[in-house]
Protein backbone atom coordinates (compact mmCIF):
# COMPACT_ATOMS: atom_id res chain seq x y z
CA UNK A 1 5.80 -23.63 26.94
CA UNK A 2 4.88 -23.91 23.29
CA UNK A 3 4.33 -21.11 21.55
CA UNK A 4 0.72 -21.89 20.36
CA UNK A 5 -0.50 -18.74 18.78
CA UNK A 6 2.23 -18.38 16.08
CA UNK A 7 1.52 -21.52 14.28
CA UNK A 8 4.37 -24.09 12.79
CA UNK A 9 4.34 -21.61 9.84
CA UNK A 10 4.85 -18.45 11.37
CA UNK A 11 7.55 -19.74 13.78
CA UNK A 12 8.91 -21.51 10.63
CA UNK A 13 9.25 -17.33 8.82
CA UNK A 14 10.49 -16.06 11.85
CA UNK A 15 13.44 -18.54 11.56
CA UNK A 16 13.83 -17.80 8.05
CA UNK A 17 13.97 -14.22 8.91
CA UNK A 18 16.50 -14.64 12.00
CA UNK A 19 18.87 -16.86 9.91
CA UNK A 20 18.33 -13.87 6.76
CA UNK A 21 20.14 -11.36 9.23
CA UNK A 22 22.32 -13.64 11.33
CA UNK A 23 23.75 -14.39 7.25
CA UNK A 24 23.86 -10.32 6.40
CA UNK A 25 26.18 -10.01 9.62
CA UNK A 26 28.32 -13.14 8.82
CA UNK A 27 27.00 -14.59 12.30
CA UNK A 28 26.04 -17.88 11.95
CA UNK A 29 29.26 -19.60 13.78
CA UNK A 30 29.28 -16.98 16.73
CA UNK A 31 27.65 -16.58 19.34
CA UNK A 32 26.15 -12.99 19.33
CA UNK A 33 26.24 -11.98 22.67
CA UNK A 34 27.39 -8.24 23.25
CA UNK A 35 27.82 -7.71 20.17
CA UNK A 36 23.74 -7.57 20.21
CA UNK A 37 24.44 -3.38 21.30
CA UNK A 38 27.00 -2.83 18.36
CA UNK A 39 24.40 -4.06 15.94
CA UNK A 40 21.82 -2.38 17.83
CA UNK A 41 23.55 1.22 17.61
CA UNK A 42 24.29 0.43 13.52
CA UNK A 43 20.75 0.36 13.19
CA UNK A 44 19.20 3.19 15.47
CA UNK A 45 19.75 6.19 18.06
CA UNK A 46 19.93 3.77 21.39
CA UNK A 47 19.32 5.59 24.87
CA UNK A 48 20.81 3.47 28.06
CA UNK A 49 19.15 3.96 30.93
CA UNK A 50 18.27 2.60 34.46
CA UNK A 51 14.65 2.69 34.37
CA UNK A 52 12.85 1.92 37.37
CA UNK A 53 10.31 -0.44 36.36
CA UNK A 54 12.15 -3.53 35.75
CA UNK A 55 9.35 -5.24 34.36
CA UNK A 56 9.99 -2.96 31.06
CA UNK A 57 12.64 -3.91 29.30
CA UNK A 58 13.19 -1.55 26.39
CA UNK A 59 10.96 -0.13 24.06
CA UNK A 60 11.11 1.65 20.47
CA UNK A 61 9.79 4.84 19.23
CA UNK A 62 10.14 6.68 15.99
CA UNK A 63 10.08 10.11 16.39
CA UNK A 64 10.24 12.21 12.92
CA UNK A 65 11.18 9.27 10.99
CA UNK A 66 14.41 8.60 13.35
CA UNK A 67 14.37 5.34 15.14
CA UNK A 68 15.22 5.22 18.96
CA UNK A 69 16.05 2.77 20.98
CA UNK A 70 15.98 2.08 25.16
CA UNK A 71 17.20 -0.53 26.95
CA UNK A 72 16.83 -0.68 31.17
CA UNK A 73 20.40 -0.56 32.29
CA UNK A 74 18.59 -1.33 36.07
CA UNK A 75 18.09 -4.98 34.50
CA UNK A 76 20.56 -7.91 34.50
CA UNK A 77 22.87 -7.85 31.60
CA UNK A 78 21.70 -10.87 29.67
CA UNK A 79 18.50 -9.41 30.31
CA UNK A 80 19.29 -6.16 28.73
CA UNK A 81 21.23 -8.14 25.30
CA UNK A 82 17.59 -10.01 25.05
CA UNK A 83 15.77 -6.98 25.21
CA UNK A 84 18.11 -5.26 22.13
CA UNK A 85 17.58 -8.72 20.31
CA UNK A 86 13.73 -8.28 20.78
CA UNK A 87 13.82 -4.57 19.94
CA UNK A 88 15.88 -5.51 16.56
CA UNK A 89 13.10 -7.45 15.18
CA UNK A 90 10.80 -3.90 15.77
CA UNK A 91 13.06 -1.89 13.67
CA UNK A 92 13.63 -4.57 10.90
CA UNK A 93 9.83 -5.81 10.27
CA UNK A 94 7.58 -3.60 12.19
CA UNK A 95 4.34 -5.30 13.33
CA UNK A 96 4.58 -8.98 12.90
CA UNK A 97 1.56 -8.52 10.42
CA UNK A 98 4.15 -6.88 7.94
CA UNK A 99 6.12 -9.86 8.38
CA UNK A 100 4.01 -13.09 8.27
CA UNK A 101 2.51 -13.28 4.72
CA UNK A 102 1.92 -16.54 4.01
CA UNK A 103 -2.25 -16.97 3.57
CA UNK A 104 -2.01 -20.02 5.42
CA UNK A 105 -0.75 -18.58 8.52
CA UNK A 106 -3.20 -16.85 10.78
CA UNK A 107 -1.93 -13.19 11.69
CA UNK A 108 -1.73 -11.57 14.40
CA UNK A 109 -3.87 -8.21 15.31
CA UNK A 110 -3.22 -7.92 18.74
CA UNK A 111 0.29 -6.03 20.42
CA UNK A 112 0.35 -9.33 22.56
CA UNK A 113 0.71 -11.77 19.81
CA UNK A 114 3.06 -8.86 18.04
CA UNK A 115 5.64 -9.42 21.41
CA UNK A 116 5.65 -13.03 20.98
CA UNK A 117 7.07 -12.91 17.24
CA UNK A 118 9.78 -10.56 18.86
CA UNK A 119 10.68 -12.49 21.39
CA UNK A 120 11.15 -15.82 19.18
CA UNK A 121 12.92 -13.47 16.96
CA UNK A 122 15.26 -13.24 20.06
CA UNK A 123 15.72 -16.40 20.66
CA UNK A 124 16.41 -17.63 17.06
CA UNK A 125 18.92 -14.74 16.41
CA UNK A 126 20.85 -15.04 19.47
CA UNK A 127 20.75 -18.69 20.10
CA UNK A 128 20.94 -20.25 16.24
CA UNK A 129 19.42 -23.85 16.40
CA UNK A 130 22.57 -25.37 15.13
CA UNK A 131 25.27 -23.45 17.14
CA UNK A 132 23.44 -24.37 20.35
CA UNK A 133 23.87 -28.13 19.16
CA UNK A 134 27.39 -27.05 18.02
CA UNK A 135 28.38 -25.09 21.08
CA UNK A 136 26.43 -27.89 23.19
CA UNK A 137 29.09 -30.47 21.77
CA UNK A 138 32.23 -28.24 22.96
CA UNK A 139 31.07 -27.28 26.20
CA UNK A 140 30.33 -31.40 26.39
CA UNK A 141 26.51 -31.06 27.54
CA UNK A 142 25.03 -33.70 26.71
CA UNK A 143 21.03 -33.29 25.98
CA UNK A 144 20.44 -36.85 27.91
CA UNK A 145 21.32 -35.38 31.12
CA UNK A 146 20.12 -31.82 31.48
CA UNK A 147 19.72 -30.24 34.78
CA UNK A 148 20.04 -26.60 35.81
CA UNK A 149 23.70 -26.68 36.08
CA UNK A 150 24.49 -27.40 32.65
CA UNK A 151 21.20 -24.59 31.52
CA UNK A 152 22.97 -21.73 33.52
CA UNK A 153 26.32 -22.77 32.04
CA UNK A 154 24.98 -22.31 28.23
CA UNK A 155 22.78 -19.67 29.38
CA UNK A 156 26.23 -17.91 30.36
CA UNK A 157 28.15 -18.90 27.43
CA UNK A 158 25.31 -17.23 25.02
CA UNK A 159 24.40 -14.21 26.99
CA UNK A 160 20.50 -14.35 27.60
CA UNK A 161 18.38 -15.39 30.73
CA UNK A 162 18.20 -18.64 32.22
CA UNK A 163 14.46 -19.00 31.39
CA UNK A 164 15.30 -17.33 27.71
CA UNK A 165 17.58 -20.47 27.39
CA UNK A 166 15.36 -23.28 29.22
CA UNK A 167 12.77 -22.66 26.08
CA UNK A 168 15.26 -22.40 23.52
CA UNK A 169 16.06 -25.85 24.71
CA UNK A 170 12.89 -26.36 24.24
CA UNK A 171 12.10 -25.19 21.08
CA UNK A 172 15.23 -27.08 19.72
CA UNK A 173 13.65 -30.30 20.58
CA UNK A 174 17.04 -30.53 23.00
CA UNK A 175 14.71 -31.44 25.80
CA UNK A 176 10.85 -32.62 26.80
CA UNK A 177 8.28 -30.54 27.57
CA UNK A 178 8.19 -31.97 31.01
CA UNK A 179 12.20 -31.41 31.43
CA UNK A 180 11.52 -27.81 30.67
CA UNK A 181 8.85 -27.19 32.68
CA UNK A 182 10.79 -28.90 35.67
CA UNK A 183 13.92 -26.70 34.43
CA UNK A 184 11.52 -23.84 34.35
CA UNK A 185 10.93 -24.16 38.32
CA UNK A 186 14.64 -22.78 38.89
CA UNK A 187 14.36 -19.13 40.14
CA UNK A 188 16.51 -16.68 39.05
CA UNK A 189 18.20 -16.38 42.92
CA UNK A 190 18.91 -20.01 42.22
CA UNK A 191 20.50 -19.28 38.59
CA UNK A 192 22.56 -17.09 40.30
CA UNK A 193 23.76 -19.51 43.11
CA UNK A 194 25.09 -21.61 40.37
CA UNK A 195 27.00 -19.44 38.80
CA UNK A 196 28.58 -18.64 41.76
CA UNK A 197 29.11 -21.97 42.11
CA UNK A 198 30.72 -22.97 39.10
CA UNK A 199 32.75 -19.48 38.98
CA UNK A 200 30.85 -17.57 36.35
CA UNK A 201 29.52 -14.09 35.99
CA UNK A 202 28.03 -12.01 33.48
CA UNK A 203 29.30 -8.59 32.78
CA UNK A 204 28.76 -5.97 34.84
CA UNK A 205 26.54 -2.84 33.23
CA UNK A 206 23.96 -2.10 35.66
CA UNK A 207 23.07 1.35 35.94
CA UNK A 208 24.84 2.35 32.74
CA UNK A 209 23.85 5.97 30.97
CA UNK A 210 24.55 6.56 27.35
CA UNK A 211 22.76 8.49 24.84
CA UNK A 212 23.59 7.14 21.54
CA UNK A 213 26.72 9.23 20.33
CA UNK A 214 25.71 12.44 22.46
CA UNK A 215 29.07 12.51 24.34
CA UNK A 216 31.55 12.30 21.19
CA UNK A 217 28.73 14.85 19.12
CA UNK A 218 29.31 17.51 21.76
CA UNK A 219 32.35 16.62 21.97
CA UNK A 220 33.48 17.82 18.69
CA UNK A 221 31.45 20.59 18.65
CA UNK A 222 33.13 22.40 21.53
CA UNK A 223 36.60 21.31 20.19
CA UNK A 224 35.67 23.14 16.73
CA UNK A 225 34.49 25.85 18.99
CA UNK A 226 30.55 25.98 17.73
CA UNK A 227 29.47 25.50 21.65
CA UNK A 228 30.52 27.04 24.60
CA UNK A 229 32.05 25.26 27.67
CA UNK A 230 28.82 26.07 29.79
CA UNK A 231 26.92 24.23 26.97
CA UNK A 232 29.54 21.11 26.94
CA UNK A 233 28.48 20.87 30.59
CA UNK A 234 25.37 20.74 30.35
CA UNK A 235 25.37 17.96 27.42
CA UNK A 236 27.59 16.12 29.04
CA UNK A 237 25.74 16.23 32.12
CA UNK A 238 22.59 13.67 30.90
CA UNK A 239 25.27 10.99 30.57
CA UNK A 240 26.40 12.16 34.33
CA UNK A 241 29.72 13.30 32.48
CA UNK A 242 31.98 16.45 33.45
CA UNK A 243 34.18 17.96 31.11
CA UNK A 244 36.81 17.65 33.62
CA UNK A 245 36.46 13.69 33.68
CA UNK A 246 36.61 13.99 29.41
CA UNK A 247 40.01 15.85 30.13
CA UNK A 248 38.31 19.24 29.21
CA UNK A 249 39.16 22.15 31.58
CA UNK A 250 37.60 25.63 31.62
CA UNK A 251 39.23 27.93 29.28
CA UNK A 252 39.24 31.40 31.39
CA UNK A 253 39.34 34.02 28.52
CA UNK A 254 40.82 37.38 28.88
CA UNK A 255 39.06 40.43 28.53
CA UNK A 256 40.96 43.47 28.08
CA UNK A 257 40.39 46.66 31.41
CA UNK A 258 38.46 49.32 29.51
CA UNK A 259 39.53 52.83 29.25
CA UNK A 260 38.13 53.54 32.71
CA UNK A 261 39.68 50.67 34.22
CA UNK A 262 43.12 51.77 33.19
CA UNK A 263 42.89 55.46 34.12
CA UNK A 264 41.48 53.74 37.64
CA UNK A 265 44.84 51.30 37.68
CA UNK A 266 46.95 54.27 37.07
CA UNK A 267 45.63 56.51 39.36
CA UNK A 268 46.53 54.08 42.16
C-alpha cells in the first residue's frame, strides 16, 4: 500500500507540485472532478476513444512539438477523469527525473517508477489532503468507522475509483494500513452494488468519440466555404458525425445545360 520507492521526499515534491497547480486554477476548495477534461483540453489536443484494451488507460505522445492526449472512453468514467489527472502530470513535468531535484531524494530511471509519480500526482490533485478532511466533515464520515459504504460514497462525491480513493485514505493517514488493505478486498462488482444501493451513479460517457476540436474546425471551414460538403463528411465521420445530425444538408448546385443540351431541349 505504501508507496515505497518514492521516498518521504519525493512524495513530499509531488504534493508541492499538485497544490502549485490546484493554486494556478483557483482549485483548492473544489472538488475537481469533470472538470479534470476542461483542464485537460486547455493544455493539449485530447483524442476520446473506446479503446479495446481496458487495461490502458490513456497515454501521451508529442508529435512535432504538439502534445496529444487519449483517454479510453471503453473505461468507467471515474476511471477515465484519473487517467486525464495522471496524463496532466506528463505534460506539466515530463519524466519524474525532471521533476524530483532534491540530491537527497533517490530518482527514478525506470518508466515504472516514472507511473508511480503520475499516479500520486493524481491522487493529490484530485483528492487535496485537506478537502477530503473538509468534504469528509460535510458528508459526516467519520474516519473511526470506515467501511466500504462510506469509501464508495466519497469515491462518488470526488470522481475517481474506489481503489484510487481506499489509498488516498490511506495516504491521508484517514485510515490504517490494515483498514485499507481490508477496504482494498472490495471488488469493483461490489463498489458497484453499493452504489446501487445507496442511489448513486457516475456519469455516463462510455464509448464516447471526440477528437479535440475536429468537429467545430471543420465546421467552420465548410461554413466559410474552404471545404467541400464531401470533405465535411468525411471529417465528421471519425467522430461518427453526419452533417445531417450537425444540421448541415447537401447543397445541390446548379450547373447551367450547355449549348448542346439546349439545342437537344429545343428540338424536343
Amino acid at each position: 500500500m505504501p508507496d515505497n520507492k518514492l521516498g518521504e521526499r519525493g512524495i513530499q515534491n509531488i504534493k508541492a507540485l499538485a497544490r502549485e497547480k490546484l493554486a494556478e486554477y483557483h482549485k483548492f476548495n473544489d472538488v475537481i472532478g469533470a472538470q479534470i477534461f476542461s483542464i485537460l483540453e486547455k493544455e493539449s489536443k485530447v483524442l476520446y476513444y473506446p479503446l479495446e484494451d481496458q487495461r490502458v488507460w490513456g497515454f501521451f505522445e508529442t508529435i512535432k512539438g504538439k502534445s496529444f492526449v487519449c483517454i479510453n472512453t471503453s473505461l468507467q468514467y471515474d476511471k477515465q477523469v484519473f487517467a486525464a489527472a495522471h496524463e496532466l502530470y506528463h505534460l506539466w513535468f515530463g519524466s519524474a527525473g525532471e521533476v524530483i531535484t532534491s540530491k537527497d531524494t533517490v530518482e527514478p530511471d525506470t518508466d515504472e517508477e516514472i507511473e508511480l509519480h503520475a499516479n500520486r500526482f493524481a491522487a493529490e490533485f484530485l483528492v487535496d489532503e485537506d478537502l477530503l478532511f473538509q468534504e469528509m466533515r460535510i458528508l459526516e464520515i467519520n474516519k473511526g468507522n470506515l467501511n466500504a459504504k462510506e469509501v464508495v460514497r466519497l469515491a462518488n462525491h470526488f470522481v475517481v475509483p474506489y481503489h484510487s480513493m481506499v489509498k488516498r485514505l490511506f495516504e491521508s493517514g484517514t485510515c490504517s494500513q490494515e483498514l485499507a488493505e481490508e477496504l482494498t478486498s472490495c471488488s469493483e462488482e461490489q463498489a458497484e452494488i453499493w452504489r446501487s444501493r445507496l442511489g448513486i451513479s457516475l456519469p455516463v460517457r462510455k464509448e464516447k468519440i471526440g477528437l479535440s476540436d475536429l468537429v467545430d474546425v471543420a465546421m467552420e471551414l465548410y461554413e466559410d466555404g474552404l471545404i467541400t460538403f464531401e470533405k465535411l463528411e468525411h471529417l465528421l465521420g471519425f467522430s461518427e458525425l453526419t452533417p445531417n445530425k450537425m444540421g448541415v444538408e447537401q447543397i445541390i448546385s446548379y450547373t447551367p445545360p450547355t449549348d448542346d443540351e439546349l439545342d437537344a431541349i429545343l428540338e424536343e
